[in-house]
Protein backbone atom coordinates (compact mmCIF):
# COMPACT_ATOMS: atom_id res chain seq x y z
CA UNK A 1 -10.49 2.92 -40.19
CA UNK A 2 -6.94 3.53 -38.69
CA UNK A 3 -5.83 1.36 -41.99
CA UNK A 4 -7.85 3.10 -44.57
CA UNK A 5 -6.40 6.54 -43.24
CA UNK A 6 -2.89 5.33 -43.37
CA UNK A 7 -3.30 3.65 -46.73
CA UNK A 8 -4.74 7.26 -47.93
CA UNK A 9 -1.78 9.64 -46.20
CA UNK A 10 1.01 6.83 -48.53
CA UNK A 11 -0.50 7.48 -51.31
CA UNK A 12 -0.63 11.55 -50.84
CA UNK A 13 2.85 11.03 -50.20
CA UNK A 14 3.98 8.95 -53.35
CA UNK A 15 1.89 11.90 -55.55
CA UNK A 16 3.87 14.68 -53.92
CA UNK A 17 7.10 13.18 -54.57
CA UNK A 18 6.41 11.74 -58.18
CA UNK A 19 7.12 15.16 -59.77
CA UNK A 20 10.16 15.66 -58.33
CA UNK A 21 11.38 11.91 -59.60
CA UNK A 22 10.28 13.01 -63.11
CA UNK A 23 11.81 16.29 -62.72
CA UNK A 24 15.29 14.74 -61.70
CA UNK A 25 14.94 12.44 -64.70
CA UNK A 26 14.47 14.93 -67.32
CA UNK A 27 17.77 16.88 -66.12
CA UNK A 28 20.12 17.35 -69.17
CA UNK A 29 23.32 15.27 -69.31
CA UNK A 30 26.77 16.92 -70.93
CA UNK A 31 26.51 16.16 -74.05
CA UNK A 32 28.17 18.42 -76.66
CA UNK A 33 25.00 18.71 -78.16
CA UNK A 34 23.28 19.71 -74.93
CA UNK A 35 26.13 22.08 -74.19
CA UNK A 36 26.27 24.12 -77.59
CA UNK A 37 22.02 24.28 -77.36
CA UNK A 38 22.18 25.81 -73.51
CA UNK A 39 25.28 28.18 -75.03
CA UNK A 40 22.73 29.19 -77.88
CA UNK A 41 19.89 29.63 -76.04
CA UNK A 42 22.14 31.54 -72.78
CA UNK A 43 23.47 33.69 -76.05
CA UNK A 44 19.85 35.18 -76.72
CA UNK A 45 19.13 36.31 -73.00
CA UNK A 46 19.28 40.06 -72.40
CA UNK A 47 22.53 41.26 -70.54
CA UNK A 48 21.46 40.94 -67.13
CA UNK A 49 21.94 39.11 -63.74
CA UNK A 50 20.42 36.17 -64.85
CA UNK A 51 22.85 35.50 -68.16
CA UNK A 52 25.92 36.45 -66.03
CA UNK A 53 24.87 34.05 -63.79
CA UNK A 54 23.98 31.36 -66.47
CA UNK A 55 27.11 31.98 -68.71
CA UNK A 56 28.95 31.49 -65.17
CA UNK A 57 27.08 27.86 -64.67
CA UNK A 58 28.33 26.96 -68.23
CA UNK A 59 32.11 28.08 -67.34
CA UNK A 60 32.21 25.79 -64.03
CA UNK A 61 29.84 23.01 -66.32
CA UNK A 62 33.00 22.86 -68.78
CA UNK A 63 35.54 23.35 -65.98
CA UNK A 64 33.41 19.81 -64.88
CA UNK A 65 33.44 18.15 -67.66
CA UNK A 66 37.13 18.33 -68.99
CA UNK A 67 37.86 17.16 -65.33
CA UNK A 68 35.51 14.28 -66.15
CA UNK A 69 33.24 15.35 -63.11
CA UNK A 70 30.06 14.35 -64.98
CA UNK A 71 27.92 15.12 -62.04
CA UNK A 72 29.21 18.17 -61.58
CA UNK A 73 28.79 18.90 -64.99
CA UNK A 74 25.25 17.57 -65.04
CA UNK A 75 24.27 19.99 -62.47
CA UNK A 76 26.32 23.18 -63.54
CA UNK A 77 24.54 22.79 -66.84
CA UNK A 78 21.07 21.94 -65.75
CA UNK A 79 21.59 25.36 -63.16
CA UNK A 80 22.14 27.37 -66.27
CA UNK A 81 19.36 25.98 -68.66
CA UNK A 82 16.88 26.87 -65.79
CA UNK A 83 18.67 30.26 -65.83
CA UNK A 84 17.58 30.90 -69.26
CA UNK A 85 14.25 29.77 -68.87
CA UNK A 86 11.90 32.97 -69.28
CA UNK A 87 10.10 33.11 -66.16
């Protein structure tokens, strides 16, 4: 019994966590391709908040990436795409 309810609390926990391991994976890398499509698509927002904020995250993502901070880069950039996201 004691088994059974163990076994079923793991496997709750592995489903909870899996979409956050596929979300992590489908982050956007720098690429200049990814970078001109997220300055696009940040270009077509409504002046607001949320594009100064994204057009901000694309400054610090290029700031990143001529410093060869990839990571930093990766996550500037992914910040901003979810920016421009229409909620």
């Amino acid at each position: 019994m004691l088994k059974g309810l163990l076994c079923s609390v793991t496997m709750l926990g592995l489903i909870a966590v899996s979409p956050a391991f596929a979300e992590s994976a489908a982050q956007a890398d720098c690429t200049d391709a990814n970078m001109m499509n997220a300055n696009a698509t940040i270009a077509k927002l409504p002046d607001g908040d949320n594009k100064t904020m994204a057009m901000k995250e694309m400054d610090m993502a290029k700031n990143s990436r001529g410093n060869a901070k990839s990571e930093d880069c990766k996550m500037h950039l992914n910040k901003a795409i979810d920016m421009s996201k229409p909620k």
